[in-house]
C-alpha atoms as a PDB file:
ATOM      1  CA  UNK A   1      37.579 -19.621   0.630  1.00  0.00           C
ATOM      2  CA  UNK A   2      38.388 -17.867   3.971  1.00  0.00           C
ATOM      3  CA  UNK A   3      37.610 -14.731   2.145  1.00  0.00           C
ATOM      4  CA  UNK A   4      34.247 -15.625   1.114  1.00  0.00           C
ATOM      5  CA  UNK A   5      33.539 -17.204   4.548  1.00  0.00           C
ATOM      6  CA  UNK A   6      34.858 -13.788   5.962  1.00  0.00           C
ATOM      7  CA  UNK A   7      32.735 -11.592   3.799  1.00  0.00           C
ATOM      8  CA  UNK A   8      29.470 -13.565   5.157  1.00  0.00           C
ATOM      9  CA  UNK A   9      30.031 -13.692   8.200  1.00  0.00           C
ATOM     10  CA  UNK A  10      30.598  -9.843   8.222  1.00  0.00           C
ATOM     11  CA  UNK A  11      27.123  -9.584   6.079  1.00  0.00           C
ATOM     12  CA  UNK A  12      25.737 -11.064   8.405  1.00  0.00           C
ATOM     13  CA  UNK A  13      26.757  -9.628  12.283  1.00  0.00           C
ATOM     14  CA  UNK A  14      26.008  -6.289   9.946  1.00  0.00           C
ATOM     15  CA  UNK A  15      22.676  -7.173   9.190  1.00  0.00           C
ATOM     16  CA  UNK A  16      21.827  -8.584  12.872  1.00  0.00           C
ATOM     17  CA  UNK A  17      22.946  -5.038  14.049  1.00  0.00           C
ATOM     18  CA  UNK A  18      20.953  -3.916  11.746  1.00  0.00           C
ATOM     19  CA  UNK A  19      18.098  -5.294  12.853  1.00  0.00           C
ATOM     20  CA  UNK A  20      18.681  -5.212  16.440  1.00  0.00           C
ATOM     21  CA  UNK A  21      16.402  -2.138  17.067  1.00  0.00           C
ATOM     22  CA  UNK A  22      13.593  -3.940  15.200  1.00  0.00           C
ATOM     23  CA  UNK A  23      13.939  -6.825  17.660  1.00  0.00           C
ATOM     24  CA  UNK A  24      13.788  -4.504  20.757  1.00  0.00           C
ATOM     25  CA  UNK A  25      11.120  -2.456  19.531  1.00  0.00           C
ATOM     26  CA  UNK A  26       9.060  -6.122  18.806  1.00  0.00           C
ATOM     27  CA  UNK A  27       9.519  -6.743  22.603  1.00  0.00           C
ATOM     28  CA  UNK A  28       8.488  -3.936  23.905  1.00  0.00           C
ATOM     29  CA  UNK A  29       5.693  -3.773  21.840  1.00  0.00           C
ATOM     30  CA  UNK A  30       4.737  -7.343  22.779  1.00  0.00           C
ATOM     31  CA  UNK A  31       5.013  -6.425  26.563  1.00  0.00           C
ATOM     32  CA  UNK A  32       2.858  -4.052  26.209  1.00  0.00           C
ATOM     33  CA  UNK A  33       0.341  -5.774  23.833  1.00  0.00           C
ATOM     34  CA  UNK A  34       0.220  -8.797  26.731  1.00  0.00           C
ATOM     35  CA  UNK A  35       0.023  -6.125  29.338  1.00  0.00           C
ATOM     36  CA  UNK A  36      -3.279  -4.442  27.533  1.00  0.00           C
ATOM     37  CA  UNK A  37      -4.389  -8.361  27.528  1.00  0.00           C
ATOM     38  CA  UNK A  38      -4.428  -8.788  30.944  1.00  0.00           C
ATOM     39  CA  UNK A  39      -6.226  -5.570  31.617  1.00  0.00           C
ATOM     40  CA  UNK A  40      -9.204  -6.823  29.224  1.00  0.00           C
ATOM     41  CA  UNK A  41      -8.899 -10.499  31.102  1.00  0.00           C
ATOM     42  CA  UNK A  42      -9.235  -8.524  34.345  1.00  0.00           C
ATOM     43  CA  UNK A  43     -12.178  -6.402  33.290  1.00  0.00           C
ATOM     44  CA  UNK A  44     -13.939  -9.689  31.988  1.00  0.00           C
ATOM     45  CA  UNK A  45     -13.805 -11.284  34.943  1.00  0.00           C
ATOM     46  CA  UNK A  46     -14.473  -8.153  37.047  1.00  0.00           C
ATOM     47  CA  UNK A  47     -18.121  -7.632  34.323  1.00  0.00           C
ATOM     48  CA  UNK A  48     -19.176 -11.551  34.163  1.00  0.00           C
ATOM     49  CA  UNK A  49     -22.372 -12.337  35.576  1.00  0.00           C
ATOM     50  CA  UNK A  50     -22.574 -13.227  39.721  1.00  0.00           C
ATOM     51  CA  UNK A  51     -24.233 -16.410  40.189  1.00  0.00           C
ATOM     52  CA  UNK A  52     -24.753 -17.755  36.713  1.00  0.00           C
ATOM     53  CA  UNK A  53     -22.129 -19.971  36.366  1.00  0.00           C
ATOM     54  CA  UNK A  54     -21.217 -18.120  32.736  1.00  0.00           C
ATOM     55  CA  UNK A  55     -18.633 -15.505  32.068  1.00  0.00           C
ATOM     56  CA  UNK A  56     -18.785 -12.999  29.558  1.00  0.00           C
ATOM     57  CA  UNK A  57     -22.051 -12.008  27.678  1.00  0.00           C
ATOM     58  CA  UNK A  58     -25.382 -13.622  26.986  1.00  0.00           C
ATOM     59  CA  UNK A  59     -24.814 -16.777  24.500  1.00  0.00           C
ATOM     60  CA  UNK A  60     -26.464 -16.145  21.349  1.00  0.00           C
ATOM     61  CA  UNK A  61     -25.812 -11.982  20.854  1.00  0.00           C
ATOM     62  CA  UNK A  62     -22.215 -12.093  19.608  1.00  0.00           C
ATOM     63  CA  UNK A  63     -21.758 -11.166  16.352  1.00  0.00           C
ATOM     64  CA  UNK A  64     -20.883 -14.878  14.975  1.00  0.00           C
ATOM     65  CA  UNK A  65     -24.583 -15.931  16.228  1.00  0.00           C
ATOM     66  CA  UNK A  66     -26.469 -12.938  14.248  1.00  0.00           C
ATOM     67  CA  UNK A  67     -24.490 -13.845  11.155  1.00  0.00           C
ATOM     68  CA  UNK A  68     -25.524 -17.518  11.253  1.00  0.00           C
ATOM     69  CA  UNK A  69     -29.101 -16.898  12.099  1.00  0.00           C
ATOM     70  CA  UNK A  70     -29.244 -13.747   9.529  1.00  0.00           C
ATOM     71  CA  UNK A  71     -27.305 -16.623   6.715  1.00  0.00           C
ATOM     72  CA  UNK A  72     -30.454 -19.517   8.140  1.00  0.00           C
ATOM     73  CA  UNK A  73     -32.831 -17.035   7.723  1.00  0.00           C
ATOM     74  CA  UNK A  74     -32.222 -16.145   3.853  1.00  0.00           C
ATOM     75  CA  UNK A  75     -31.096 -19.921   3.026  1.00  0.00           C
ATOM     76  CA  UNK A  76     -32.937 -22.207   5.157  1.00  0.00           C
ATOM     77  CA  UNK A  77     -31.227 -25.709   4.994  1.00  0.00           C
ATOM     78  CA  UNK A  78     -27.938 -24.740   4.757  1.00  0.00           C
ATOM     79  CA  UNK A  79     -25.278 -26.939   6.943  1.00  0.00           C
ATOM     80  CA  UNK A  80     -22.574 -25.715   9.150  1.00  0.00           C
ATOM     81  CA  UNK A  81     -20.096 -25.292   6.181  1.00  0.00           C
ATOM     82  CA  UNK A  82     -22.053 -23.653   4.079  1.00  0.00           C
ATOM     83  CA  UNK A  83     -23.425 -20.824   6.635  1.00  0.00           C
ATOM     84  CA  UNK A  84     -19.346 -20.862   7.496  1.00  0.00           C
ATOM     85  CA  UNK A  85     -18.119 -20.634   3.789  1.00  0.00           C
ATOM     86  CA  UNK A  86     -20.644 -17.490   3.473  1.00  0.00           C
ATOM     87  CA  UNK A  87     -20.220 -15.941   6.956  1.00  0.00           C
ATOM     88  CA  UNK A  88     -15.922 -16.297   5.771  1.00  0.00           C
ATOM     89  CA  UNK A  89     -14.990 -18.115   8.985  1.00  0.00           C
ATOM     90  CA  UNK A  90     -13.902 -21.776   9.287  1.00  0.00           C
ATOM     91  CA  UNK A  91     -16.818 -24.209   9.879  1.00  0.00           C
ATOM     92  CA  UNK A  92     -15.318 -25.561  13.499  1.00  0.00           C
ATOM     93  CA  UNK A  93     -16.374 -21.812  14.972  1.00  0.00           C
ATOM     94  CA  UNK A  94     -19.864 -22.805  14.516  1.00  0.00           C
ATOM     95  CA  UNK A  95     -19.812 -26.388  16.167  1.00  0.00           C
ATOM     96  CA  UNK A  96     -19.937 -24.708  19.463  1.00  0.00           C
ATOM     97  CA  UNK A  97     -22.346 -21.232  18.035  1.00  0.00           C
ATOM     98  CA  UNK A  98     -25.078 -23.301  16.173  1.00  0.00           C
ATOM     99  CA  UNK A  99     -25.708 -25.890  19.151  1.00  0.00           C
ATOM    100  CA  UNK A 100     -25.717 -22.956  21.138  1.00  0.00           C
ATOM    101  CA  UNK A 101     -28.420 -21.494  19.128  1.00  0.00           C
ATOM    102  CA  UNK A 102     -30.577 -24.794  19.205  1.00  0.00           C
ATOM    103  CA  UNK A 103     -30.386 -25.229  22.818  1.00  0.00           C
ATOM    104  CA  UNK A 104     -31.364 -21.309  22.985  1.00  0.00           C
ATOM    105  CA  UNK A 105     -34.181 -22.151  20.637  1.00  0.00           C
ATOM    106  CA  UNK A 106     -33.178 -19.975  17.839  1.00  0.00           C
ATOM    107  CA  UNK A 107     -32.158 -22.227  15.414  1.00  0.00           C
ATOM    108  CA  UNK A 108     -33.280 -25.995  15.154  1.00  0.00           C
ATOM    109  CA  UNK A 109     -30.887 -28.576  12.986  1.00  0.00           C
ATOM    110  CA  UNK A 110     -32.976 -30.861  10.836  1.00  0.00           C
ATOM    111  CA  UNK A 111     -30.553 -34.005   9.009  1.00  0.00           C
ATOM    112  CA  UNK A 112     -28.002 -31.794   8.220  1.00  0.00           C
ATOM    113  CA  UNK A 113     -29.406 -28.645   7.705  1.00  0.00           C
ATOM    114  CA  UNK A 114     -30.210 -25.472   9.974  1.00  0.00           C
ATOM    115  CA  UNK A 115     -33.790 -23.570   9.612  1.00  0.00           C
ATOM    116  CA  UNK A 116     -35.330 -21.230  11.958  1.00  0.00           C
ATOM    117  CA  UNK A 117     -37.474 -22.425  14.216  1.00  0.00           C
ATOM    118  CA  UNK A 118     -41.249 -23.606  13.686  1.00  0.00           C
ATOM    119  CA  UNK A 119     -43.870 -21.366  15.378  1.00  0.00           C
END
């Protein structure tokens, strides 16, 4: 039984060696993934709009927003799951886009459906 016990436990410290360059390589590569984070937080901050109390860009021109209005537009009445289940994104994204949209007057939410705006 020794043997056996022996022969993992040499499997294993091999294997660990093994894969000790992978784990080094992960770390630096994570380093320098949270470095290039902080240089895009930094820039963001640096870009955001003085004196409007908002960071980052207009709400309503992401690419999220066009896809929901673009999915309203060609299937009026559809409700936040569906425009989700065709847009391929999960449905709690767009509890904080479509609102958005109403308030912006782009979209307007009628029961549970969204349409476009009445002229």
């Amino acid at each position: 039984m020794s043997d056996f016990l022996d022969d993992k436990k040499n499997e294993i410290k091999s294997r660990l060696e093994e894969l000790k360059g992978y784990v080094e390589e992960h770390n630096k590569l994570q380093a320098a993934l949270d470095a290039l984070d902080g240089v895009n937080l930094a820039s963001a901050r640096a870009s955001s709009s003085a004196g409007t109390g908002r960071r980052g860009r207009p709400r309503g021109t992401g690419t999220r927003a066009q896809e929901a209005i673009e999915a309203v537009t060609k299937e009026p009445g559809l409700t936040a799951g569906e425009i989700a289940d065709r847009m391929g994104i999960n449905q709690n994204y767009l509890y904080r886009v479509l609102p958005a949209l109403e308030q912006d007057g782009k979209l307007e939410k009628r029961g549970r459906g969204w349409y476009l705006p009445e002229a």
